[in-house]
N, C-alpha and C. Protein backbone atom coordinates (compact mmCIF):
# COMPACT_ATOMS: atom_id res chain seq x y z
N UNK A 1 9.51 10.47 -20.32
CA UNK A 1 8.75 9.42 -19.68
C UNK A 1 7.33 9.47 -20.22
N UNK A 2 6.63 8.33 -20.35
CA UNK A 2 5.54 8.45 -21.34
C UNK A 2 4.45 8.42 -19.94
N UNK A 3 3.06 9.16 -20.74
CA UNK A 3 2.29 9.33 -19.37
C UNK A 3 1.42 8.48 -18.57
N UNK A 4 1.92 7.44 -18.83
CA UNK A 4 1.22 6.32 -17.96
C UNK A 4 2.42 5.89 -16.94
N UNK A 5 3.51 6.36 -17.60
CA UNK A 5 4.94 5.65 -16.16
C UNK A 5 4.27 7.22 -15.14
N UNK A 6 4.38 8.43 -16.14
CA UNK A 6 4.11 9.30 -15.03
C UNK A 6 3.13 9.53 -13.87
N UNK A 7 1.84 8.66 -14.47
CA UNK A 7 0.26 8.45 -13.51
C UNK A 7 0.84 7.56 -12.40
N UNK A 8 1.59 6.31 -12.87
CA UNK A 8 1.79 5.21 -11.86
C UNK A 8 2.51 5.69 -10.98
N UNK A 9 3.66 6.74 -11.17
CA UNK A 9 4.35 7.10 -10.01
C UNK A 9 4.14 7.67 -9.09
N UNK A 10 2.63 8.09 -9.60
CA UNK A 10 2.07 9.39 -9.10
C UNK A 10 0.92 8.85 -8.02
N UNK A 11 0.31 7.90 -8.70
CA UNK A 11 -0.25 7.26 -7.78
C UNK A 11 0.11 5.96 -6.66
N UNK A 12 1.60 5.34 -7.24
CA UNK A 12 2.13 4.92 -6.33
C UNK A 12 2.65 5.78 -5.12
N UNK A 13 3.33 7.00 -5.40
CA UNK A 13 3.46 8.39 -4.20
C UNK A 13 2.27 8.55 -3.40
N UNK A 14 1.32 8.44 -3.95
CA UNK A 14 -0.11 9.05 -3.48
C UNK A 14 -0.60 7.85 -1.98
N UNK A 15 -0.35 6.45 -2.76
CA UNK A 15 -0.55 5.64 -1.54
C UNK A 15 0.05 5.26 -0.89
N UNK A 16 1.52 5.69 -0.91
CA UNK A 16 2.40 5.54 -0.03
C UNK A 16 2.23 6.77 1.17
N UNK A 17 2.21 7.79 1.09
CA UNK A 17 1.32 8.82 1.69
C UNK A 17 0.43 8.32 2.49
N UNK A 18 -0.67 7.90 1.47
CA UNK A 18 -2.11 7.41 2.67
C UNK A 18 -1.58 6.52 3.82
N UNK A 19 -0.44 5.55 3.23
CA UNK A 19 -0.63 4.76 3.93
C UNK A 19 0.52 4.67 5.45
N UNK A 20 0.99 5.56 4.95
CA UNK A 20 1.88 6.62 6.02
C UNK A 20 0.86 7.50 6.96
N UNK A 21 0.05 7.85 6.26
CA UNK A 21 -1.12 8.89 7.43
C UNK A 21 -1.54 8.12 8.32
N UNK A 22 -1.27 8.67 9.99
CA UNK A 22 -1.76 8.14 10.94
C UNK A 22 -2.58 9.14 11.77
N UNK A 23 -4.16 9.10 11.77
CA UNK A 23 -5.08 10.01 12.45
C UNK A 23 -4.06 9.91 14.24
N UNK A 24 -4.40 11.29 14.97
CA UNK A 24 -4.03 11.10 16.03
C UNK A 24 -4.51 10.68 17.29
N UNK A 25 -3.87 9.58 18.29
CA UNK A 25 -5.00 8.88 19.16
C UNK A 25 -5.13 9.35 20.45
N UNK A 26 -6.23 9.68 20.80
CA UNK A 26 -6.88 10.22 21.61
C UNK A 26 -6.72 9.32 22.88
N UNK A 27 -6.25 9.90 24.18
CA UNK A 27 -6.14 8.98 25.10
C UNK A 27 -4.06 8.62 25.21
N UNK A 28 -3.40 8.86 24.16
CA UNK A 28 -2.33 8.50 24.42
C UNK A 28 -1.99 7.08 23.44
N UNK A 29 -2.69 6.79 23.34
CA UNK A 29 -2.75 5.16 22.28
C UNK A 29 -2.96 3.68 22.87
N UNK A 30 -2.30 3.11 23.07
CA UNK A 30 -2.72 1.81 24.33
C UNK A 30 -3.08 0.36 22.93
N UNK A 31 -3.49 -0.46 23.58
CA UNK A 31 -3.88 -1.55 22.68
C UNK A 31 -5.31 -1.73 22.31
N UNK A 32 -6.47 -1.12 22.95
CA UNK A 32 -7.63 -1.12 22.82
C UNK A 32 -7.93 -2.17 24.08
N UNK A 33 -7.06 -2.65 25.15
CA UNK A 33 -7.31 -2.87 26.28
C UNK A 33 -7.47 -4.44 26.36
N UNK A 34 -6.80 -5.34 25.29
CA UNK A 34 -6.84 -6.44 25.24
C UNK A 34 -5.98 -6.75 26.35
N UNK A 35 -5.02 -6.45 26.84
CA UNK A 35 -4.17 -6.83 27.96
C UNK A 35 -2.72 -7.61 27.50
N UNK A 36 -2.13 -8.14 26.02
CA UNK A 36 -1.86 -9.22 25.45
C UNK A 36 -0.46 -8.05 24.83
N UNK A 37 -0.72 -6.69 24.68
CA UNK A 37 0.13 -6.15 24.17
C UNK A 37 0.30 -6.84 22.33
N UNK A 38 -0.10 -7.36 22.32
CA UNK A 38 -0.28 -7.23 20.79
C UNK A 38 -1.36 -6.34 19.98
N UNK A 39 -0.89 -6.56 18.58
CA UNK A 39 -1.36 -5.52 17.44
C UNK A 39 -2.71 -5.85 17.52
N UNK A 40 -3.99 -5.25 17.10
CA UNK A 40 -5.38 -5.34 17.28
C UNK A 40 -5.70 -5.48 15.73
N UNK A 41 -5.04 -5.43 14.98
CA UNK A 41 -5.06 -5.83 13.63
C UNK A 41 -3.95 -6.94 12.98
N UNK A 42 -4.22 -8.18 12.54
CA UNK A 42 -2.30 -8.60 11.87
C UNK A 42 -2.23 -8.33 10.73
N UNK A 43 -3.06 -7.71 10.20
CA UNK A 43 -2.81 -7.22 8.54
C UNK A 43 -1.98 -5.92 8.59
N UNK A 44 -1.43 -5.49 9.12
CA UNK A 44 -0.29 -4.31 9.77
C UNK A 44 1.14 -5.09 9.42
N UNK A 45 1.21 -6.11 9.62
CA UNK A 45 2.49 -7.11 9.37
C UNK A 45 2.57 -6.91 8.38
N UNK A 46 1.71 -7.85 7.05
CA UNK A 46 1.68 -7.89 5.95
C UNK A 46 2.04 -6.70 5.32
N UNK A 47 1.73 -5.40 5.38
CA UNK A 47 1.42 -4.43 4.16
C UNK A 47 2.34 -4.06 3.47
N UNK A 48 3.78 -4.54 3.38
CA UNK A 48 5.00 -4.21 2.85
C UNK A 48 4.67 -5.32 1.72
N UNK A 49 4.56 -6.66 2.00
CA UNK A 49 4.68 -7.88 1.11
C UNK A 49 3.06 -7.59 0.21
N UNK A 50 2.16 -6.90 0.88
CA UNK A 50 0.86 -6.49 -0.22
C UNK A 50 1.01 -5.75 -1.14
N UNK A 51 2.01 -4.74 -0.75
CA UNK A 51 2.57 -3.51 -1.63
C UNK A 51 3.47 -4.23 -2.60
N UNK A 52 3.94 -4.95 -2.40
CA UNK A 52 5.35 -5.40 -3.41
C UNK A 52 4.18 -6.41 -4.13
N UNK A 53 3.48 -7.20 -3.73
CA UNK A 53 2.60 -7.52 -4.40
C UNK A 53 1.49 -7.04 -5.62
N UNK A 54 1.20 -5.80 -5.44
CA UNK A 54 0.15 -4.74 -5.85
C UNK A 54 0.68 -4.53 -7.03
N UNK A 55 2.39 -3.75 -6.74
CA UNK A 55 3.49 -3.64 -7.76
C UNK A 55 3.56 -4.74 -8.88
N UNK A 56 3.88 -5.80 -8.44
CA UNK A 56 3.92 -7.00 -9.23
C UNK A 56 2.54 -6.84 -10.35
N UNK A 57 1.58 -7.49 -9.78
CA UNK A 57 0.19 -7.49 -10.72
C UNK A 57 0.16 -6.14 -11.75
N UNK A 58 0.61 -4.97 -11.29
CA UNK A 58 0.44 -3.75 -12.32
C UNK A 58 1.31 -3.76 -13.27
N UNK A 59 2.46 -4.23 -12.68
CA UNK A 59 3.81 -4.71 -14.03
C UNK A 59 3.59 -5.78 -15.07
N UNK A 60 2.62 -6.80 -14.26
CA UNK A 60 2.42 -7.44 -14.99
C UNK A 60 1.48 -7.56 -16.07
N UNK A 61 0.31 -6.59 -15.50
CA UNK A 61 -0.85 -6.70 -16.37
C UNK A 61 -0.21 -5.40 -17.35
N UNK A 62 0.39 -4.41 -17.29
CA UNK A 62 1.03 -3.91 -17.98
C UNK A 62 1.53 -3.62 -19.20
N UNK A 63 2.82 -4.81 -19.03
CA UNK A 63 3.32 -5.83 -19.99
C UNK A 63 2.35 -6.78 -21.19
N UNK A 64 1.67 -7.30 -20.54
CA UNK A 64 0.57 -8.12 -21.21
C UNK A 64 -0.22 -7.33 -21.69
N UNK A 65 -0.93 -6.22 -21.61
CA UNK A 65 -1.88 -5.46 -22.39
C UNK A 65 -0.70 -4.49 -23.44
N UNK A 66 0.50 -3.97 -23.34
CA UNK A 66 1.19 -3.71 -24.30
C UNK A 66 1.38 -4.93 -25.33
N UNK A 67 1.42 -5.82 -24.65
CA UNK A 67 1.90 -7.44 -25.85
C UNK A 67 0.82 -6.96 -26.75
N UNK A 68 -0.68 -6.92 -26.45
CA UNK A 68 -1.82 -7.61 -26.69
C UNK A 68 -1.78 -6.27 -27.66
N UNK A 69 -1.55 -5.22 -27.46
CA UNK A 69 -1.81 -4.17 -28.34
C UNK A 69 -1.00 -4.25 -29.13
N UNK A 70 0.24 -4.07 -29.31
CA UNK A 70 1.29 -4.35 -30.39
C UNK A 70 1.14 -4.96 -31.28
């Protein structure tokens, strides 16, 4: 495997990690007391379709800077 597939995997692992880390909440957790029982953030929804997104753009720019060098 050449060492740029090996960096990407490495740093794709790396933020899958971060983004798995959850500090622990003090109090038990709760909603921050909106009353509504919903999420206090909606970018929590998204972050699967940002990630597959993120993926995309790096494959792509990728590809295109190998073209461009070749």
């Amino acid at each position: 495997m050449k060492t740029i597939n090996k960096l990407t995997s490495a740093l794709f692992f790396f933020a899958v990690f971060l983004a798995n880390a959850a500090p622990p909440i003090p109090g038990g957790g709760g909603n921050g007391g909106n009353g509504t029982g919903a999420q206090a953030s909606p970018i929590d929804l998204y972050v699967y379709v940002l990630a597959i997104v993120a993926i995309g753009f790096i494959v792509y720019f990728t590809k295109k800077y190998k073209n461009v060098k070749a």
